[in-house]
Protein backbone atom coordinates (compact mmCIF):
# COMPACT_ATOMS: atom_id res chain seq x y z
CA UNK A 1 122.23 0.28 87.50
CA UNK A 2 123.97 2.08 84.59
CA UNK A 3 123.14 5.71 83.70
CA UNK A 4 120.95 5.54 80.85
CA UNK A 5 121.86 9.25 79.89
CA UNK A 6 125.34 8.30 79.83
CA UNK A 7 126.25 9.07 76.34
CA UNK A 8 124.77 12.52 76.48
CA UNK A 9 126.92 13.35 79.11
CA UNK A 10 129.71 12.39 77.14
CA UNK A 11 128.50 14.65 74.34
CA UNK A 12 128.13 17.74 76.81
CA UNK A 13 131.70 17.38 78.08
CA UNK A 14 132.99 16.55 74.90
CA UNK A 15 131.11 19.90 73.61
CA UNK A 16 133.02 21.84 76.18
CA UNK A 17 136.09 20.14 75.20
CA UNK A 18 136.01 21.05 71.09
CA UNK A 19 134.77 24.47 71.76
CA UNK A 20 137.17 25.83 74.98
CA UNK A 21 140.16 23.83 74.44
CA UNK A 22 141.30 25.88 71.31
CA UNK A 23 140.89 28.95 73.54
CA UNK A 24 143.03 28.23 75.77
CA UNK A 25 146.31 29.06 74.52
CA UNK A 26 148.81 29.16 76.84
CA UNK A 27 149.84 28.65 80.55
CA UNK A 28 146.57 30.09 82.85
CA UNK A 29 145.52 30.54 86.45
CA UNK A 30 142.06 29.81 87.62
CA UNK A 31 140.15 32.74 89.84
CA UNK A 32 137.19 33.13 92.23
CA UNK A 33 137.24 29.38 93.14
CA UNK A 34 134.27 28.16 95.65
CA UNK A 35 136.24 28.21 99.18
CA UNK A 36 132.92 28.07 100.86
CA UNK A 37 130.43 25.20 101.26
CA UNK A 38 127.67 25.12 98.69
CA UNK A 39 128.24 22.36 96.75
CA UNK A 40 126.90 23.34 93.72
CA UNK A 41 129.60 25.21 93.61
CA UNK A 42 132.38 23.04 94.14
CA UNK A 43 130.50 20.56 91.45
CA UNK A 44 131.26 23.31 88.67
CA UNK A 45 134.97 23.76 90.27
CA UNK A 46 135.42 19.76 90.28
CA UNK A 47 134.53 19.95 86.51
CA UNK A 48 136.49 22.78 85.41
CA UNK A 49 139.64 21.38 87.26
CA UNK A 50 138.95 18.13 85.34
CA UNK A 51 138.36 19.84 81.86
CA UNK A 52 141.89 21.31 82.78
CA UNK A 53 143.63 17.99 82.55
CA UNK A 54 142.76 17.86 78.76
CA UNK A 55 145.17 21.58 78.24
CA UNK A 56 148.73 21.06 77.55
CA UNK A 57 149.54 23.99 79.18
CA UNK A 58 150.48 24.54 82.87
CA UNK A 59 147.74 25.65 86.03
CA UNK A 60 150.11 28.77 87.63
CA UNK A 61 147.84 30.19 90.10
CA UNK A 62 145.11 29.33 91.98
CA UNK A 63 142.62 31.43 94.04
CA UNK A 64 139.40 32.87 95.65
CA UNK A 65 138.69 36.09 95.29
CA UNK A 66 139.24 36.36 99.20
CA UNK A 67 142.98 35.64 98.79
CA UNK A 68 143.88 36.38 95.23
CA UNK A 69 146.53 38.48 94.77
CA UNK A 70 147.12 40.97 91.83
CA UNK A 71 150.69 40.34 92.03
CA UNK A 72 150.61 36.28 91.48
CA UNK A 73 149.27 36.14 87.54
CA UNK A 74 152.21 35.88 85.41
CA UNK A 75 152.41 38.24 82.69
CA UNK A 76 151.29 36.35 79.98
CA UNK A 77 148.97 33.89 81.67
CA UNK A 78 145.54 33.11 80.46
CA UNK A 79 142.83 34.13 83.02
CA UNK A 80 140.18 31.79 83.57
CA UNK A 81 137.27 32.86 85.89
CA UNK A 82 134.25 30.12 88.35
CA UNK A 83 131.32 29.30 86.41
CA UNK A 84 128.12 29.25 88.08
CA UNK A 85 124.98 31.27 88.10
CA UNK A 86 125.99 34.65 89.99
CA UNK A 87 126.72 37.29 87.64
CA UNK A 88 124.85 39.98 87.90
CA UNK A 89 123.18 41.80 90.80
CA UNK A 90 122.52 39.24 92.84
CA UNK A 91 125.38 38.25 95.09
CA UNK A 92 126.96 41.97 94.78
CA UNK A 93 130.37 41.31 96.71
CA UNK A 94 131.31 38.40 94.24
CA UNK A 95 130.45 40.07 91.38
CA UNK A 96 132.31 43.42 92.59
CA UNK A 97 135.48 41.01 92.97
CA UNK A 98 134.78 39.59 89.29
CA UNK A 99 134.48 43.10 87.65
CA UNK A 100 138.23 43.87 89.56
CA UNK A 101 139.89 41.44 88.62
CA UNK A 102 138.26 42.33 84.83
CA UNK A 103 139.09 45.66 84.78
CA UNK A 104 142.77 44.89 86.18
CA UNK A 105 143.25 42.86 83.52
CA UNK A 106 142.72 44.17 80.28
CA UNK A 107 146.04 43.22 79.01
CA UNK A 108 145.23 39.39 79.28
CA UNK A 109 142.73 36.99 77.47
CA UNK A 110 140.12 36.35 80.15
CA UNK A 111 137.73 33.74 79.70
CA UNK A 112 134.40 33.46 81.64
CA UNK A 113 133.50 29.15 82.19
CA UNK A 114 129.75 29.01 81.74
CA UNK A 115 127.32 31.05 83.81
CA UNK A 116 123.62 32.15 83.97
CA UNK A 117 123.29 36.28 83.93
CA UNK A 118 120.29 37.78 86.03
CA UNK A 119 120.14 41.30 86.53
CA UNK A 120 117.08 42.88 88.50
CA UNK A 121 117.70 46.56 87.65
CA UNK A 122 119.00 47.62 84.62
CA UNK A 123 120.90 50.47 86.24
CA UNK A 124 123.72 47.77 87.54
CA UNK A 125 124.05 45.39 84.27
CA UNK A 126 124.72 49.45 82.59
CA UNK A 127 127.52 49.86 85.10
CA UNK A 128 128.93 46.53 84.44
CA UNK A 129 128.44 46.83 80.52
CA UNK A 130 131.16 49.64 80.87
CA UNK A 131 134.04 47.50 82.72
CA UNK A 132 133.18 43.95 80.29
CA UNK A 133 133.25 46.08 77.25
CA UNK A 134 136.03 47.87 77.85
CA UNK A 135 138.35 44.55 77.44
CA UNK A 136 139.47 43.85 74.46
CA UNK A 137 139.77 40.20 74.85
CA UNK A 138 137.15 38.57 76.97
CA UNK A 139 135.10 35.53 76.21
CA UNK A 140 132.16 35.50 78.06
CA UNK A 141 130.50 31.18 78.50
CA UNK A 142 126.85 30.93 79.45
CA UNK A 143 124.86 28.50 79.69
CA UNK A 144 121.62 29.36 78.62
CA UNK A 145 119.76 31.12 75.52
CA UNK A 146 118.67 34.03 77.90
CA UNK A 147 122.14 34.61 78.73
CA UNK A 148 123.64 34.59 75.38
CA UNK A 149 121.19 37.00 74.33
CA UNK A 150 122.05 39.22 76.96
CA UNK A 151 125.76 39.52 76.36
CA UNK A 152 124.86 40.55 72.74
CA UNK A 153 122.62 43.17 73.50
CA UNK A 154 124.15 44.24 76.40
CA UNK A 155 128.33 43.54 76.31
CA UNK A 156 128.66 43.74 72.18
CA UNK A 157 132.55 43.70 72.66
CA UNK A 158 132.49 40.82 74.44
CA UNK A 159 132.61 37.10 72.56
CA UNK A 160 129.67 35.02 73.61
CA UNK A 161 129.97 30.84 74.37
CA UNK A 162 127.27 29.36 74.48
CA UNK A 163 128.16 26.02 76.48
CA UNK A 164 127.16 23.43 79.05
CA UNK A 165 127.68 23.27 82.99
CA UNK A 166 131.21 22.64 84.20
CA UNK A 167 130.35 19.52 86.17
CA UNK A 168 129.84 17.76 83.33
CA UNK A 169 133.06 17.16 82.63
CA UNK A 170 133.39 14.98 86.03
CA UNK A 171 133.62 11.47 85.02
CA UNK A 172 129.68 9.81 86.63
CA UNK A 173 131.99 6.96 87.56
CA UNK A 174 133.51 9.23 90.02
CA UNK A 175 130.14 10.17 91.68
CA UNK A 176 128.90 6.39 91.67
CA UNK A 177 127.49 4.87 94.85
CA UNK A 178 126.12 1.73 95.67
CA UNK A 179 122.04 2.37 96.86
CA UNK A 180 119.08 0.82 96.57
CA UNK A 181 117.24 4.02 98.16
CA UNK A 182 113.48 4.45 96.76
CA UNK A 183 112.74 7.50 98.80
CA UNK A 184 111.68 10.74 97.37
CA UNK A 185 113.21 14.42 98.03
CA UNK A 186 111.94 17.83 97.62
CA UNK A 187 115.00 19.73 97.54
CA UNK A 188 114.40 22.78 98.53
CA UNK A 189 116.48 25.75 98.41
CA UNK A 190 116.34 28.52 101.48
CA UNK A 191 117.50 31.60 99.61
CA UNK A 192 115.78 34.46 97.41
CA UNK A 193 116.03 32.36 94.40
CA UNK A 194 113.15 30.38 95.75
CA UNK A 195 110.67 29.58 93.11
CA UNK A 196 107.03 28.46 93.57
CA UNK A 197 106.21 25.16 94.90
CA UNK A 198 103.71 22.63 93.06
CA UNK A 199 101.90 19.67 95.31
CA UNK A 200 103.74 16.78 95.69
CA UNK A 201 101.94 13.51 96.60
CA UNK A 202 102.95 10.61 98.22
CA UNK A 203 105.81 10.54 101.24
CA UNK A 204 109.12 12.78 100.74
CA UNK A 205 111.68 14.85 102.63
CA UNK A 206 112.08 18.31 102.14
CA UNK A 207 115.98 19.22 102.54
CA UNK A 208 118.53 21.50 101.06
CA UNK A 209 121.70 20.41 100.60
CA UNK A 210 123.07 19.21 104.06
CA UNK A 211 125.98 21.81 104.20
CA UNK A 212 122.40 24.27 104.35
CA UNK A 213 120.31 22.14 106.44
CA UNK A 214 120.76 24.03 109.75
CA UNK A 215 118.95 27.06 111.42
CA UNK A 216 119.61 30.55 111.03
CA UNK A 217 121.10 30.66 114.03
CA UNK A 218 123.16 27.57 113.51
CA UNK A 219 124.26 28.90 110.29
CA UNK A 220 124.84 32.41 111.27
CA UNK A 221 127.29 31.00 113.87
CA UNK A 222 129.05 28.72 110.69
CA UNK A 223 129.59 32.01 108.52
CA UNK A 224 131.13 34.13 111.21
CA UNK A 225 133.68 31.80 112.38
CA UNK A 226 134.36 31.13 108.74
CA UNK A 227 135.08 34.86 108.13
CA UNK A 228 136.84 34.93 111.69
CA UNK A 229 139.15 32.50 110.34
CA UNK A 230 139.28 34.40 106.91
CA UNK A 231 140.14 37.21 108.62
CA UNK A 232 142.96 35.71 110.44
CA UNK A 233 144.40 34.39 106.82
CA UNK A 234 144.06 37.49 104.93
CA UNK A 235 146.60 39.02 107.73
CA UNK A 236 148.84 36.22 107.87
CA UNK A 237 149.08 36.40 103.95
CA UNK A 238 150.36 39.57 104.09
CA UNK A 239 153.66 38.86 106.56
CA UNK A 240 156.87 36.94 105.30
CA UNK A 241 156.61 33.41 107.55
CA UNK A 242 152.92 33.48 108.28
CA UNK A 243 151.98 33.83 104.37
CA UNK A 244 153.35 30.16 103.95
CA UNK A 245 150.59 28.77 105.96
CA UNK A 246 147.78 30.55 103.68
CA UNK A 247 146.38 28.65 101.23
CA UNK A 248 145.05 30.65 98.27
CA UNK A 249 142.14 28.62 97.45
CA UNK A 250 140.89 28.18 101.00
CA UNK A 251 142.66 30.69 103.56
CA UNK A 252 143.64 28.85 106.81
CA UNK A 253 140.63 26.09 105.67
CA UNK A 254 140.33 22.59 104.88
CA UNK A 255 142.51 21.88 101.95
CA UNK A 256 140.20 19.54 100.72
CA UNK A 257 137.03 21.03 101.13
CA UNK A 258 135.97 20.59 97.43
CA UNK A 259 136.68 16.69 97.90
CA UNK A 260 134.93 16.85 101.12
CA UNK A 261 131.51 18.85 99.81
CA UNK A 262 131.20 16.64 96.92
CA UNK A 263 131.24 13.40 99.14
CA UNK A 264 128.94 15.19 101.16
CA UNK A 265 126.76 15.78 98.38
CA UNK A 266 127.04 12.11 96.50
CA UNK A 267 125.95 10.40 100.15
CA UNK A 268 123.24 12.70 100.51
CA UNK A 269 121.88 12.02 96.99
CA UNK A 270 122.20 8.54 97.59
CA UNK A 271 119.61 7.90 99.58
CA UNK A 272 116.94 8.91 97.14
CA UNK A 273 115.91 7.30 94.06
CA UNK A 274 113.60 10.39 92.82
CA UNK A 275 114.80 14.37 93.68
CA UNK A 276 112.33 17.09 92.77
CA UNK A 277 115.13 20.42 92.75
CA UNK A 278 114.78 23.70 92.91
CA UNK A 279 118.78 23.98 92.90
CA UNK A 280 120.67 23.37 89.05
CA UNK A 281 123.23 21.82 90.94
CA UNK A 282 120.94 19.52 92.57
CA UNK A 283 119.14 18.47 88.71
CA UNK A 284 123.26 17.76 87.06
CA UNK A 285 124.13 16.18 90.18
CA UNK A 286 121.56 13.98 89.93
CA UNK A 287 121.87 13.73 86.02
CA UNK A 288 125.39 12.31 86.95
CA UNK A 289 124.14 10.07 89.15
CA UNK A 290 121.45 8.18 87.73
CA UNK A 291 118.70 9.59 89.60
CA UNK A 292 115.01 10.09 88.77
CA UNK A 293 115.16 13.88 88.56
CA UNK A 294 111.99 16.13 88.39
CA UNK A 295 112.89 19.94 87.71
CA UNK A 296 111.09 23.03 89.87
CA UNK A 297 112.52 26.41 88.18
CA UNK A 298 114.12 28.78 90.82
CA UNK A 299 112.85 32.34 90.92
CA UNK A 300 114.10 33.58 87.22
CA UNK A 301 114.25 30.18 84.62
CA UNK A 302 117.41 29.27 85.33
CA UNK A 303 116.55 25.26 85.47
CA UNK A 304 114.09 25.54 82.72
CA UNK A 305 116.48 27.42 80.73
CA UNK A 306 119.21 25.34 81.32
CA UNK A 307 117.18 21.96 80.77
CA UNK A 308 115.55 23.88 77.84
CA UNK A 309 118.79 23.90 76.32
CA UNK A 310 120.86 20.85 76.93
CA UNK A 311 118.36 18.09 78.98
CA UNK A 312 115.41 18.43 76.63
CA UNK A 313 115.82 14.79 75.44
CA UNK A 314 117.40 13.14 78.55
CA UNK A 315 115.72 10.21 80.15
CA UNK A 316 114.29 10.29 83.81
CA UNK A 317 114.26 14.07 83.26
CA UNK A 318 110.86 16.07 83.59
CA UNK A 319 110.02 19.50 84.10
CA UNK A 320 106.88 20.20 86.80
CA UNK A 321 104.22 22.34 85.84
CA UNK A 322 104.72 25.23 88.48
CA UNK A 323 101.53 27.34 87.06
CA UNK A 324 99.50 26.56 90.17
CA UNK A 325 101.64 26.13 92.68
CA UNK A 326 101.93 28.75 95.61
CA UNK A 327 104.90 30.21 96.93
C-alpha cells in the first residue's frame, strides 16, 4: 500500500536539505555516532549519512565518542555532531563527551544535526551554557519549539536551526516490507523517560524495541560484554599493529551494526498495522513505513513537541489524550 504521507516526507528532507547544505562548507567528519543498539539511534545516523551524499565535499573521519581521537580531525574540517534527543542532563557521560569535543574545538565550525534539549536542574544547562557559548562558530539544530527557545535564552552565542529528525532523509522505499499484519502494539519504552499510560482496548502487545526486549539480567549481561569488548579496543587502538583492527565507529564490533539494527527494527514493525509509541523513533519509523501510528508523549513533550511541529497535518497520525492515564 503506498505511504499516503509520502510527499511530506519529501518536504521534511528536502527542508533539511535547503537549510544545512549551505552550511556545510567544506570537507567534515561526523562524531558521537550510535555504536550501540538502540535503534532509534542508528535511524537518525542512517539519515544523516544519507543527507551526506547530497555535500560535495569529502566524509574524513568517522567516530564514537568511545574511540574518537583528537588527533584524527584535519585542520580545517567541518565538525558535524549525532542528532537525537540527549543533550542535556540526562545521559551525563554522552553529553560530557559532546561538551569535549566542543570545547576542543573552538577553532572549527561545529554543527549540532537536530536534537531535543531537556535539562532537569538548571545548575547543569549553566555549566554547559559556559563551554557552547564560548565557541565562536557553533550551530546548534533542534527539533522542537521548546528547544529553540532554549538555546536563545540560554546559549545566545550560539546559532539556532530549527529542523526536522535526521531519519527523514532515508528514502521509505528503503524501509519497505511486504505485510499484511493487522495487529496492534503498545510500544513501550523501559527507561526514565517513561510517560503515563492511557487504556488501550482491544488485543495488543506491549514491547520495546527488540534490541530492549530482554530482562535486566539478560541485558545487564549484553552491556558488560559490550564494554568488555570496548575495553579490549580502546587498548588495541592505542598500539601500532593492533590499532588496524579498531574500527572507529564500532571498536572491535559488528561493522554493520547500523544495517543490522535497522533491519531489526523494519521486521519488527512489520508485523503491526497500528503502533501506539512512547519512543520518537518508534512514531518516524513508523511515519516511514506506512503505519497507523498513535503518539503517547515520553516523560517531558518530546513526541508532542516534535509532532506539534512537523506531523500536525500527517495522515494516520494522532496524538492520545494522556490526562487520565496512570503511570
Amino acid at each position: 500500500m503506498a505511504n499516503l504521507n509520502l510527499s511530506k516526507i519529501i518536504h521534511l528532507k528536502n527542508l533539511i536539505i535547503q537549510e544545512l547544505k549551505p552550511l556545510i562548507d567544506g570537507d567534515f567528519v561526523l562524531l558521537d555516532v550510535p555504536d550501540y543498539d538502540n535503534i532509534g539511534d542508528n535511524l537518525i545516523w542512517e539519515g544523516e549519512l544519507a543527507f551526506l551524499e547530497e555535500i560535495p565535499f569529502k566524509k574524513l573521519y568517522e567516530a564514537s565518542y568511545l574511540f574518537f581521537e583528537q588527533e584524527k580531525i584535519p585542520e580545517n574540517a567541518v565538525i558535524l555532531m549525532q542528532g537525537g534527543g540527549n543533550f542535556g542532563d540526562i545521559y551525563t557521560k554522552t553529553q560530557e563527551e559532546r561538551l569535549k569535543i566542543i570545547a576542543n574545538n573552538t577553532d572549527k565550525k561545529i554543527i549540532i544535526f537536530p536534537q531535543t534539549i531537556y535539562y532537569q536542574n538548571e545548575n547543569n544547562i549553566t555549566s554547559d551554557a559556559k563551554i557552547l557559548n564560548n565557541h565562536p562558530n557553533l550551530i546548534f539544530c533542534v527539533r522542537d519549539q521548546v528547544s529553540f527557545d532554549l538555546v536563545q535564552k540560554w546559549f545566545p552565542n550560539v546559532t539556532p536551526k530549527l529542523l526536522p529528525d535526521m531519519a527523514f532523509c532515508i528514502d521509505p522505499k528503503k524501509l519497505e516490507k511486504a505485510s499484511t499484519a493487522k495487529k496492534t502494539l503498545l510500544m513501550k519504552r523501559n527507561d526514565g523517560e517513561l510517560g503515563r499510560i492511557p487504556e488501550i482496548k482491544g488485543k495488543f502487545d506491549t514491547l520495546d524495541w527488540p534490541t530492549f526486549n530482554m530482562s535486566k539480567k539478560e541485558r545487564w549481561n549484553k552491556i558488560r560484554n559490550q564494554r568488555r569488548l570496548d575495553k579490549i579496543a580502546m587498548k588495541f587502538q592505542k598500539l601500532p599493529v593492533l590499532g588496524s583492527f579498531v574500527d572507529s565507529r564500532y571498536g572491535l564490533k559488528s561493522r554493520i551494526g547500523k544495517e543490522n539494527y535497522i533491519k531489526i527494527g523494519t521486521e519488527f514493525f512489520s508485523q503491526y498495522e497500528t503502533i501506539y509509541t512512547t519512543r520518537l523513533h518508534g512514531l518516524i519509523l513508523g511515519v516511514l513505513m506506512g503505519k497507523n501510528m498513535k503518539v503517547l508523549d515520553n516523560s517531558y513533550g518530546k513526541l508532542t513537541n516534535f509532532h506539534k511541529e512537523w506531523l500536525h497535518d500527517f495522515e494516520k497520525v494522532e496524538v492520545i489524550d494522556q490526562s487520565t492515564s496512570t503511570p
